[in-house]
PDB file of N, CA and C in Angstrom:
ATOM      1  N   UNK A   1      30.480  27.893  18.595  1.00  0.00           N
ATOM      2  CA  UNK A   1      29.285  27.240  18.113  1.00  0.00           C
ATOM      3  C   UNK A   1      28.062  27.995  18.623  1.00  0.00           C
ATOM      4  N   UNK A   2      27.169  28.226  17.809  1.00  0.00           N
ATOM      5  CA  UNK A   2      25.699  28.931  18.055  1.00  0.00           C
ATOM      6  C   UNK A   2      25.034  28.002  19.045  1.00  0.00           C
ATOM      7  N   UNK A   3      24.446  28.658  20.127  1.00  0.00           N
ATOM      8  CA  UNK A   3      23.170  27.906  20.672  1.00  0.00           C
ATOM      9  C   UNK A   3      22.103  28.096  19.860  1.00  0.00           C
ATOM     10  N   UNK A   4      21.017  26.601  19.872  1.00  0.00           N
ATOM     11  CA  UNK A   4      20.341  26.275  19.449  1.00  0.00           C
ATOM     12  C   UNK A   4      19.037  27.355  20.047  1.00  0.00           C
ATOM     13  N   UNK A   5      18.141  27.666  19.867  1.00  0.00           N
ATOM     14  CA  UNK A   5      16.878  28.541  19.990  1.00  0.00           C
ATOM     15  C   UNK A   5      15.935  27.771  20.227  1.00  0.00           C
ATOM     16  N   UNK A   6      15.677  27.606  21.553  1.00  0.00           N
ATOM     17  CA  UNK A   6      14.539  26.326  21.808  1.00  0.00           C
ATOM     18  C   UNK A   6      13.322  27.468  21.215  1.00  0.00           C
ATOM     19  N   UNK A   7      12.274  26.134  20.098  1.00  0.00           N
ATOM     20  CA  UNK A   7      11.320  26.508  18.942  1.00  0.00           C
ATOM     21  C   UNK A   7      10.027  26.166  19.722  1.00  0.00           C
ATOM     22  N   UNK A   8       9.723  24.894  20.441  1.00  0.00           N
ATOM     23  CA  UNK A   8       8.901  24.202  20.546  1.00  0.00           C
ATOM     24  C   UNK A   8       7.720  24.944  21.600  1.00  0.00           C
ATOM     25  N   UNK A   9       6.674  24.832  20.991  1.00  0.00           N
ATOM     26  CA  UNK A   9       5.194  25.396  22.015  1.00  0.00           C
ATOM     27  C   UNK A   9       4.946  24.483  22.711  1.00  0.00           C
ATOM     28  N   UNK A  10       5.303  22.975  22.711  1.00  0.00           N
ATOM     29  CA  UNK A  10       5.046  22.023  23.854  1.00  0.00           C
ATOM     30  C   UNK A  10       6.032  21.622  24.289  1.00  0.00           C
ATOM     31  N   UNK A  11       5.869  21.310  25.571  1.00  0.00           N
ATOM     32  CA  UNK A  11       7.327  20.462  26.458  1.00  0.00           C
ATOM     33  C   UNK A  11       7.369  18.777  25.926  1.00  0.00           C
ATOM     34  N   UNK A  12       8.503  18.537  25.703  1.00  0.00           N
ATOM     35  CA  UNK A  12       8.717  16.920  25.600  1.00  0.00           C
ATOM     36  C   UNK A  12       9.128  16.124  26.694  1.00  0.00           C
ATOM     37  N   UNK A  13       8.166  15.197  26.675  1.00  0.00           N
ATOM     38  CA  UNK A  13       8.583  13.734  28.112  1.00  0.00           C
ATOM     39  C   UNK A  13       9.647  13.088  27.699  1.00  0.00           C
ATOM     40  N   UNK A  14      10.201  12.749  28.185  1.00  0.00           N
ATOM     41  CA  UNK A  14      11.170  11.102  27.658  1.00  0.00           C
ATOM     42  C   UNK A  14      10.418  10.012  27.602  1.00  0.00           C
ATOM     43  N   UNK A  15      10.885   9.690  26.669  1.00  0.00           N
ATOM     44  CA  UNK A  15       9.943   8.558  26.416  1.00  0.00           C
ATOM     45  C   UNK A  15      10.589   7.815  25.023  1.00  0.00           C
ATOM     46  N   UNK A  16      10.935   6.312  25.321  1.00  0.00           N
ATOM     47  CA  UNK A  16      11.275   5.418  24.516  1.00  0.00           C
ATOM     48  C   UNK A  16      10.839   4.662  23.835  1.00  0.00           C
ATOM     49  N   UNK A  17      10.231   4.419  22.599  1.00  0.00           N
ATOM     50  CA  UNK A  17       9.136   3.989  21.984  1.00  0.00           C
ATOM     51  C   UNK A  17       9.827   3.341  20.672  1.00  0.00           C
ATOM     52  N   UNK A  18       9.877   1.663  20.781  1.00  0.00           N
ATOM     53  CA  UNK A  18      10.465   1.158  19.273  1.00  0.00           C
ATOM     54  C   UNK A  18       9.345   1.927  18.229  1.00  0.00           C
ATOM     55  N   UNK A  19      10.187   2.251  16.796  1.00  0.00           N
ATOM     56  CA  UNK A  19       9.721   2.698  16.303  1.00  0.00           C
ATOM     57  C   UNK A  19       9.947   1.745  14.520  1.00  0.00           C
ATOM     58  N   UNK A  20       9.664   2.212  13.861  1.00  0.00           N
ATOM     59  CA  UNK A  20       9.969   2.061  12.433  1.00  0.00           C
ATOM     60  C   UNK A  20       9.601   3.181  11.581  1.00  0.00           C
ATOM     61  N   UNK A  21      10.164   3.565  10.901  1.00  0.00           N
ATOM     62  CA  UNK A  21      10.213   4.871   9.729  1.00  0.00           C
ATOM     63  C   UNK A  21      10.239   4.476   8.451  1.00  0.00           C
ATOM     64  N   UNK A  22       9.887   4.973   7.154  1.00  0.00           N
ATOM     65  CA  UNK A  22      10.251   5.066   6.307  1.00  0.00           C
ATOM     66  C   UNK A  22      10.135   6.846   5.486  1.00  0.00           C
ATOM     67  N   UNK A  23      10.703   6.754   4.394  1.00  0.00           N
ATOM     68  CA  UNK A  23      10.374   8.325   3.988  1.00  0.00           C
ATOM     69  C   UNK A  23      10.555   7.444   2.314  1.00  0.00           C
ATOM     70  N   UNK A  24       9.747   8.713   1.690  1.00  0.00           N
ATOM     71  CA  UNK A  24       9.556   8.087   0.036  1.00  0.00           C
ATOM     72  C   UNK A  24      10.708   9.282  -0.622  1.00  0.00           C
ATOM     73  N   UNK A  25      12.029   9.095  -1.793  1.00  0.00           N
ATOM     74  CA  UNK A  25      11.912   9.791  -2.758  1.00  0.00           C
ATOM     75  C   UNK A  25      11.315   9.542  -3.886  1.00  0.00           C
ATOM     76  N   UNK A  26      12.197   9.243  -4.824  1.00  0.00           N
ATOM     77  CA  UNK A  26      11.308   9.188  -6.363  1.00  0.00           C
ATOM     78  C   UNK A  26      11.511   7.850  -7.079  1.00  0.00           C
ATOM     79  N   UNK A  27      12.875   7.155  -6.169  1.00  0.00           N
ATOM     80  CA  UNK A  27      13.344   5.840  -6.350  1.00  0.00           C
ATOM     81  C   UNK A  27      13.133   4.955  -5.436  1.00  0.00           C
ATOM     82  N   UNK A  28      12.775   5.090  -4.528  1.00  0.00           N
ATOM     83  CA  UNK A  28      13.086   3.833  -3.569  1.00  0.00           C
ATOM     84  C   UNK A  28      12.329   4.398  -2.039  1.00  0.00           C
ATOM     85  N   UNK A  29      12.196   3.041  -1.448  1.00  0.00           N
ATOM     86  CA  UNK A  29      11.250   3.290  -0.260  1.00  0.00           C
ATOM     87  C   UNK A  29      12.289   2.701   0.983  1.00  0.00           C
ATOM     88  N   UNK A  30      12.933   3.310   1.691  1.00  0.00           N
ATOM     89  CA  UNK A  30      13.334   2.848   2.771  1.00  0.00           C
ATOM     90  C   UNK A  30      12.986   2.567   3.826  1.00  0.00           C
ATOM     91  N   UNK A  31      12.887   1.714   4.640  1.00  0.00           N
ATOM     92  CA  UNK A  31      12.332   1.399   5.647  1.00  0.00           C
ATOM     93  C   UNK A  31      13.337   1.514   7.148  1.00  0.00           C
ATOM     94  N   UNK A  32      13.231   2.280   8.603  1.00  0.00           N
ATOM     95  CA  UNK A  32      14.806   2.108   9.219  1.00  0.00           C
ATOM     96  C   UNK A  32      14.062   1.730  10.631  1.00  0.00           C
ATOM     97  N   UNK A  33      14.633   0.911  11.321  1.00  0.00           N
ATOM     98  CA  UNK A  33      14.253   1.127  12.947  1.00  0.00           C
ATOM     99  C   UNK A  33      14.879   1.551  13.856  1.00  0.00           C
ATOM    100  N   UNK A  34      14.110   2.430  14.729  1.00  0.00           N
ATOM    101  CA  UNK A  34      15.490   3.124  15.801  1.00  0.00           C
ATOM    102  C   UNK A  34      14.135   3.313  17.222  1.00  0.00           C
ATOM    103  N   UNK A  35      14.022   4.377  17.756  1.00  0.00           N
ATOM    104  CA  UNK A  35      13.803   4.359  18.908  1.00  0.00           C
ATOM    105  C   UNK A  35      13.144   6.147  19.247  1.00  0.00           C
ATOM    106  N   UNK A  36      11.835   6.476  19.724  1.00  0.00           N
ATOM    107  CA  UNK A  36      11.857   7.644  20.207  1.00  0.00           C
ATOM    108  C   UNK A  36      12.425   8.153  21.733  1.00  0.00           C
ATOM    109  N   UNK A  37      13.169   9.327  22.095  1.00  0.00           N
ATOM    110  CA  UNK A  37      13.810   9.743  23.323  1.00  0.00           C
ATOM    111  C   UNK A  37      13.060  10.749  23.912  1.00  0.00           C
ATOM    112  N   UNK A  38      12.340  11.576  23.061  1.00  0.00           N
ATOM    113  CA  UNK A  38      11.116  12.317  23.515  1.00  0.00           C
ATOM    114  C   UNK A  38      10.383  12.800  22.700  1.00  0.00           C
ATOM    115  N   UNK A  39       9.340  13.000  23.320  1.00  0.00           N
ATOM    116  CA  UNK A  39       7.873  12.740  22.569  1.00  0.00           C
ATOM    117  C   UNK A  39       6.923  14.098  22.906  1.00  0.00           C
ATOM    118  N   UNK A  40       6.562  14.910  22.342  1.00  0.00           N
ATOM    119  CA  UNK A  40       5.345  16.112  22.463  1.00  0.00           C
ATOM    120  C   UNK A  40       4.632  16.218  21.607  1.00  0.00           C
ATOM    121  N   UNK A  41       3.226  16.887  21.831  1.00  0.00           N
ATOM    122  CA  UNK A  41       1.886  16.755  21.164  1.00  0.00           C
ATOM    123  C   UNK A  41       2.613  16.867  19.412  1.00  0.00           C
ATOM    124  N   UNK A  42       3.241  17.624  19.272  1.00  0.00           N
ATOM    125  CA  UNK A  42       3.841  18.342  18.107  1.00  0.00           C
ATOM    126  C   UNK A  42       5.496  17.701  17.440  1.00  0.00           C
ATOM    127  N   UNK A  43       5.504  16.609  18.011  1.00  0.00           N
ATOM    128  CA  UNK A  43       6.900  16.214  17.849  1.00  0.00           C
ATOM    129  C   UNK A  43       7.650  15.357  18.600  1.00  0.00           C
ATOM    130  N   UNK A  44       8.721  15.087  17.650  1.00  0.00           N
ATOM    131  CA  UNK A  44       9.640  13.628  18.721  1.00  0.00           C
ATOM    132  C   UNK A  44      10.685  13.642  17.907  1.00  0.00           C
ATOM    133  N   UNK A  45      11.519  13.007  18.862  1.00  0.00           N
ATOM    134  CA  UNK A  45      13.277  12.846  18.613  1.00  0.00           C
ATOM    135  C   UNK A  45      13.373  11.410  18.176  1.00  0.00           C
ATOM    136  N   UNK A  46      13.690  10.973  17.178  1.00  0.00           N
ATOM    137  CA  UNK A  46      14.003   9.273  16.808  1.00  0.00           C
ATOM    138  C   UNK A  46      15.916   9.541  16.755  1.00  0.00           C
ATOM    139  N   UNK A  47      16.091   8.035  17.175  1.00  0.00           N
ATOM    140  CA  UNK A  47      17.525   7.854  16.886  1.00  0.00           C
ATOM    141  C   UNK A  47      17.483   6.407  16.343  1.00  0.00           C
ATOM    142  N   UNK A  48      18.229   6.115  15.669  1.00  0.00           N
ATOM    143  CA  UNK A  48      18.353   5.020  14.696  1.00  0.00           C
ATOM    144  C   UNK A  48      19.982   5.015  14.337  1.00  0.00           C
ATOM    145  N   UNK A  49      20.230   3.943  14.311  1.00  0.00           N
ATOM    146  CA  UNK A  49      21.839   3.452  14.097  1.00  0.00           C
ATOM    147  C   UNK A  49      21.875   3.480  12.411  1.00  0.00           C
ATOM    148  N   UNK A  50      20.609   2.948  11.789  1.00  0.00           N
ATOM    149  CA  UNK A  50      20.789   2.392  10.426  1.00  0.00           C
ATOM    150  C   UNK A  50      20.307   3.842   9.807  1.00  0.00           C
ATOM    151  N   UNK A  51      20.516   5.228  10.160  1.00  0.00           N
ATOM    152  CA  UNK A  51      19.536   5.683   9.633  1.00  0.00           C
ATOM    153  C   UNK A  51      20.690   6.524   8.679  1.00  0.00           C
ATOM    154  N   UNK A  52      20.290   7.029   7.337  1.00  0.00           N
ATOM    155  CA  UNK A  52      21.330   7.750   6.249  1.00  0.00           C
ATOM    156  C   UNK A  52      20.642   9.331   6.145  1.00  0.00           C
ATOM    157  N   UNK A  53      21.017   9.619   5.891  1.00  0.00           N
ATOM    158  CA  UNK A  53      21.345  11.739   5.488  1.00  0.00           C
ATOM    159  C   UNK A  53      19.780  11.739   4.856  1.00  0.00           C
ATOM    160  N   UNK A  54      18.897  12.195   5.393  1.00  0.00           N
ATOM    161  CA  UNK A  54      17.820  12.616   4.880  1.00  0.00           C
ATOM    162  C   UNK A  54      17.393  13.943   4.482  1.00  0.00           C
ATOM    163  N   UNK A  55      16.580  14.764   3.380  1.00  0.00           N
ATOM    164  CA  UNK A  55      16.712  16.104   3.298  1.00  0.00           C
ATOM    165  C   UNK A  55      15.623  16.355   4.306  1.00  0.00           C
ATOM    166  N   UNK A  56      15.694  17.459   4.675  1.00  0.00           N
ATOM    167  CA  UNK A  56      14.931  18.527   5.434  1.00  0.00           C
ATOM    168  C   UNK A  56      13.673  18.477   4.598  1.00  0.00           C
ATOM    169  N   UNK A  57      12.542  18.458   5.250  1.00  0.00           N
ATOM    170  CA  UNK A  57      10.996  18.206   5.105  1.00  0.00           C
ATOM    171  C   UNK A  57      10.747  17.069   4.237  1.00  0.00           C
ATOM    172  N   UNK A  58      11.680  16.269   4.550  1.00  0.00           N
ATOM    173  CA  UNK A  58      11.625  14.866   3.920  1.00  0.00           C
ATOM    174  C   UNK A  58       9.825  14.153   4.666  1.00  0.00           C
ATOM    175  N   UNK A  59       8.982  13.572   3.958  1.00  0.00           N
ATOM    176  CA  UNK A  59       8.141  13.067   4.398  1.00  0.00           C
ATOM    177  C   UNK A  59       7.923  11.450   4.891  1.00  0.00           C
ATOM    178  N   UNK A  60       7.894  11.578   6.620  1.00  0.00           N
ATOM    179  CA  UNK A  60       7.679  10.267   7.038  1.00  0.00           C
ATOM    180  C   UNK A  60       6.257   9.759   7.432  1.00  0.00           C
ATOM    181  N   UNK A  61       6.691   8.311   7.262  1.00  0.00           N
ATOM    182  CA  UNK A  61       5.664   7.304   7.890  1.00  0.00           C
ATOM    183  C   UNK A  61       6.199   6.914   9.049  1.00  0.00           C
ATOM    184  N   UNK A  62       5.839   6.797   9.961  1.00  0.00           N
ATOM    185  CA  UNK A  62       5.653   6.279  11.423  1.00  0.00           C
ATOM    186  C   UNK A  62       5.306   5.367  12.097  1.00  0.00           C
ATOM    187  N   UNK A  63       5.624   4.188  12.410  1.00  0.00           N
ATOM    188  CA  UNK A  63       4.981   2.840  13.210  1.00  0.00           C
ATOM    189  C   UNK A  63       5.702   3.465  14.633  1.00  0.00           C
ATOM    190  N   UNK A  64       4.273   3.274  15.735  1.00  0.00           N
ATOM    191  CA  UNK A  64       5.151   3.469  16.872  1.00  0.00           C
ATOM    192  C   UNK A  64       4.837   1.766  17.520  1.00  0.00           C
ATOM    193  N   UNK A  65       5.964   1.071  18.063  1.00  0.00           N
ATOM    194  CA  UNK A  65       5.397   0.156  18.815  1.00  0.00           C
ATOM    195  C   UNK A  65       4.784   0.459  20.077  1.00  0.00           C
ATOM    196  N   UNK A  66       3.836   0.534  20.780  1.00  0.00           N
ATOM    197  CA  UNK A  66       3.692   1.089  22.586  1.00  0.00           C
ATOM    198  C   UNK A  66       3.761  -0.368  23.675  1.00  0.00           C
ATOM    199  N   UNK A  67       4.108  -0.556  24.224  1.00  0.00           N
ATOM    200  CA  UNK A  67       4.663  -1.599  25.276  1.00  0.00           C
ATOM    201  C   UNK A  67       5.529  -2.375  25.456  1.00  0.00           C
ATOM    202  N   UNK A  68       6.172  -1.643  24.084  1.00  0.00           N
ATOM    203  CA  UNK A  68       8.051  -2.383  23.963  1.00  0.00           C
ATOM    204  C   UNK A  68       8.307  -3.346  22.941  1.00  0.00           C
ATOM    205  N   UNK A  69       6.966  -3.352  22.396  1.00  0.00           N
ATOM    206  CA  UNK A  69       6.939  -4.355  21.171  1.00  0.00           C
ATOM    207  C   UNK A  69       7.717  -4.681  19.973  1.00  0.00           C
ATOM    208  N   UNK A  70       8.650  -4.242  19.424  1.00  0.00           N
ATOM    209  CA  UNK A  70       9.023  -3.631  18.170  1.00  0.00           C
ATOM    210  C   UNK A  70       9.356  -4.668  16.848  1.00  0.00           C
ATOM    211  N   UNK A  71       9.582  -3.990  15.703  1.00  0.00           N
ATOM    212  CA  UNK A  71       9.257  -4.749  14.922  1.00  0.00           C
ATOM    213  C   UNK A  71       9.909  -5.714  14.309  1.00  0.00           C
ATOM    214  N   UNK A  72       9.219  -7.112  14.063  1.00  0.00           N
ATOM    215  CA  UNK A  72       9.566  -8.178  13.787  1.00  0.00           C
ATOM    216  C   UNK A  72       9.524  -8.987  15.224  1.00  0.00           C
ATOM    217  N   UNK A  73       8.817  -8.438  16.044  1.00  0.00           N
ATOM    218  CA  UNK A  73       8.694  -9.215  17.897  1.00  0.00           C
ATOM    219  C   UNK A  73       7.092  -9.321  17.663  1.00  0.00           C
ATOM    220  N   UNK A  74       6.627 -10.657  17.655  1.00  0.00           N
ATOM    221  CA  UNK A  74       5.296 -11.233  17.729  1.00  0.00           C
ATOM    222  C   UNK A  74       4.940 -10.702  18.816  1.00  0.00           C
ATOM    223  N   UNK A  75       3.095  -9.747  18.581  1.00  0.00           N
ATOM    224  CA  UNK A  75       2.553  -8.961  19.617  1.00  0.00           C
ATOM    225  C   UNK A  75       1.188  -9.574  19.314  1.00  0.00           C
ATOM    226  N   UNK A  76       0.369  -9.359  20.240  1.00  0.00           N
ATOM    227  CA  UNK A  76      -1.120  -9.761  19.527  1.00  0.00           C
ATOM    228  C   UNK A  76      -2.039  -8.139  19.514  1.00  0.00           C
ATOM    229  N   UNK A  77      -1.172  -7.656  21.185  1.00  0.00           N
ATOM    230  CA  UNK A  77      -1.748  -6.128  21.099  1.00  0.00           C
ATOM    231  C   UNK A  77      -1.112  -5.296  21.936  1.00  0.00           C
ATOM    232  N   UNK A  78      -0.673  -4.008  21.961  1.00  0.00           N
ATOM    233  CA  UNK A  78      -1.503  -3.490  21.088  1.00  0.00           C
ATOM    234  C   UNK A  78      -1.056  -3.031  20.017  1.00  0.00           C
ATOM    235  N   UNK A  79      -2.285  -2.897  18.277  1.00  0.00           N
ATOM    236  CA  UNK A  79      -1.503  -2.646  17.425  1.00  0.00           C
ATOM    237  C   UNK A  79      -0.275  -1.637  17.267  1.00  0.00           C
ATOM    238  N   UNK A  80       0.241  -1.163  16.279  1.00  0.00           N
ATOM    239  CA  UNK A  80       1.318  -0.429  16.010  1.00  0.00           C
ATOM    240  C   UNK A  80       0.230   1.336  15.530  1.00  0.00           C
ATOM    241  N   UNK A  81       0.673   2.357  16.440  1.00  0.00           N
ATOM    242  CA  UNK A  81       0.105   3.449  16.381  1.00  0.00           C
ATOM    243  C   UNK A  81       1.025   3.938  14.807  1.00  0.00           C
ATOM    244  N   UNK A  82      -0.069   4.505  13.825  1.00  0.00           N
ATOM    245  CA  UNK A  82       0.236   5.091  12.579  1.00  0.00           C
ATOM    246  C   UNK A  82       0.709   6.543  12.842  1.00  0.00           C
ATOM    247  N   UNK A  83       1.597   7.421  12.405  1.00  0.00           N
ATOM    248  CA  UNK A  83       1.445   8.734  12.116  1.00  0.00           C
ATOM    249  C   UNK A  83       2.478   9.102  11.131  1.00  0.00           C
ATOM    250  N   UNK A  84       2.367  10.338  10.539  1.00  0.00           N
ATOM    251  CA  UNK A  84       2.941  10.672   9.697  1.00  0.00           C
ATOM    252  C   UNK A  84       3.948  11.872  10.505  1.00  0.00           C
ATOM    253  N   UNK A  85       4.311  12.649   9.342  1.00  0.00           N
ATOM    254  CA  UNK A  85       5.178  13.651   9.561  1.00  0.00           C
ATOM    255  C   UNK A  85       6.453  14.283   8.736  1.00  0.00           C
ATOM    256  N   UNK A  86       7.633  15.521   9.310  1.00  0.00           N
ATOM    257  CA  UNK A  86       8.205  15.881   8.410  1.00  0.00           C
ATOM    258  C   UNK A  86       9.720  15.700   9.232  1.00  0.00           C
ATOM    259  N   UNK A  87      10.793  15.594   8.680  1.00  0.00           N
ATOM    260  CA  UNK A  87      12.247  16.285   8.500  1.00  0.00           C
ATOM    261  C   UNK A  87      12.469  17.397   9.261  1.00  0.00           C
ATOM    262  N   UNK A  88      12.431  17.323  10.692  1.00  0.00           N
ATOM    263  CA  UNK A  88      12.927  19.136  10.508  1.00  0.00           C
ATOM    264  C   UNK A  88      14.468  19.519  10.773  1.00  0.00           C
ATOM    265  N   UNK A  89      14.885  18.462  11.281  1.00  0.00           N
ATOM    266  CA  UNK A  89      16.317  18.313  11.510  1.00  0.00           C
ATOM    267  C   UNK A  89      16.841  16.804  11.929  1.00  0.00           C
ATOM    268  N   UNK A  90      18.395  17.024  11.684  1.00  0.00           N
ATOM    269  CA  UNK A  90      19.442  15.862  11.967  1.00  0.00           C
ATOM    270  C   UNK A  90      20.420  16.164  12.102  1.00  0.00           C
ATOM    271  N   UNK A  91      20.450  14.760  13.014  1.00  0.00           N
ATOM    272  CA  UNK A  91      22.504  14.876  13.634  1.00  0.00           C
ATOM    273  C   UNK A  91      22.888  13.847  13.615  1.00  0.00           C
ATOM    274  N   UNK A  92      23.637  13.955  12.336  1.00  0.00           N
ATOM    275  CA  UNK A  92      24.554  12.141  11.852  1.00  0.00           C
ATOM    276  C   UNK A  92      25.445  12.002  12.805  1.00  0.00           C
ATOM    277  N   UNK A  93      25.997  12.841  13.853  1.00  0.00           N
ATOM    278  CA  UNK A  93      26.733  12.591  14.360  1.00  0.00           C
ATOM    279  C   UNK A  93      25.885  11.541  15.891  1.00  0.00           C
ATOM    280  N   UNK A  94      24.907  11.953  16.362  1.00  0.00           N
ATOM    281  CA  UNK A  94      24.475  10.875  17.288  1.00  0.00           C
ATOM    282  C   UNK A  94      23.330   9.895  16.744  1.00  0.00           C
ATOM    283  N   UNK A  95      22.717   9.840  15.345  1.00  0.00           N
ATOM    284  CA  UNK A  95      21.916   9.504  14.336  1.00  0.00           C
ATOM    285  C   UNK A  95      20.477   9.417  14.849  1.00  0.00           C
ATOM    286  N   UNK A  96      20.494  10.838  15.234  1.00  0.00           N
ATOM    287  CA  UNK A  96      18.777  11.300  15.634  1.00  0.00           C
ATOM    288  C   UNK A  96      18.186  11.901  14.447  1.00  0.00           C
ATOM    289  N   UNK A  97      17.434  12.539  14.720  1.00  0.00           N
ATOM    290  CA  UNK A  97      16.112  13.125  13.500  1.00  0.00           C
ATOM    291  C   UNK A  97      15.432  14.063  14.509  1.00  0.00           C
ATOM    292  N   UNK A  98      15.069  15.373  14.072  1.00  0.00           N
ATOM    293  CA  UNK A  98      13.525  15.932  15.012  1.00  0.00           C
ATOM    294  C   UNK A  98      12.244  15.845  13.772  1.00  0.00           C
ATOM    295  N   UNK A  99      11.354  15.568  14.499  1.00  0.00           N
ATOM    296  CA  UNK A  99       9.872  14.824  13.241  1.00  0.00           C
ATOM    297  C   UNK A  99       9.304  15.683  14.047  1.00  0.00           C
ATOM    298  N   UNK A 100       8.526  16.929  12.882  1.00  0.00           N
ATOM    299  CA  UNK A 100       7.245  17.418  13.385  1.00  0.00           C
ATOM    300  C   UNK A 100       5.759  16.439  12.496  1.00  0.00           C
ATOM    301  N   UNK A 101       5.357  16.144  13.790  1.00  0.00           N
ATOM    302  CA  UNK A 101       3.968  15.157  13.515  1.00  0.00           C
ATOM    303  C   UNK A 101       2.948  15.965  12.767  1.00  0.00           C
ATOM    304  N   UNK A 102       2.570  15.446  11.861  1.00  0.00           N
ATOM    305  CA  UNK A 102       1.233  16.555  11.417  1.00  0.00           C
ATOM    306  C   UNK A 102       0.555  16.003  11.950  1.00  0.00           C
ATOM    307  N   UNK A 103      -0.858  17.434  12.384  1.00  0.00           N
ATOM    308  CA  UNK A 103      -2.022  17.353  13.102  1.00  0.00           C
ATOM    309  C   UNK A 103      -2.978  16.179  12.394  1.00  0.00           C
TER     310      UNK A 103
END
């Protein structure tokens, strides 16, 4: 098996952050919740149990919860941080994702 070629210009923290995703194709809008494991200016690792085979530069939406909040758990604050982003990889086998955040 090839080693992987670490890509990244920033270092990632650990960091666990309920999350919620969705990505659009041309039929249908899915919505999935899972969890970030690490987090850099430029990117983050989500893992999600419910999550299915997405293509590469698939385009996401992003809810992050921050203080453990997650969704469908009554919060008053603080809201849910927005961001977007892309597909850059997956592994159905531990059902992560790597999301580069656009600037």
């Amino acid at each position: 098996m090839k080693e992987k070629t670490e890509q990244r210009r920033w270092p990632r923290q650990q960091m666990n952050i309920s999350v919620s995703l969705k990505y659009s194709d041309t039929i249908t809008q899915t919505w999935y919740v899972g969890e970030t494991h690490d987090v850099s200016v430029e990117g983050m690792r989500i893992v999600s149990s419910s999550l299915e085979k997405l293509p590469l530069s698939s385009r996401l939406e992003i809810l992050c919860f921050p203080g453990g909040a997650g969704p469908g758990l009554y919060t008053t604050e603080p809201e849910p941080v927005t961001m977007t982003g892309s597909v850059m990889w997956q592994d159905l086998e531990t059902r992560s994702i790597g999301v580069r955040l656009d600037s």
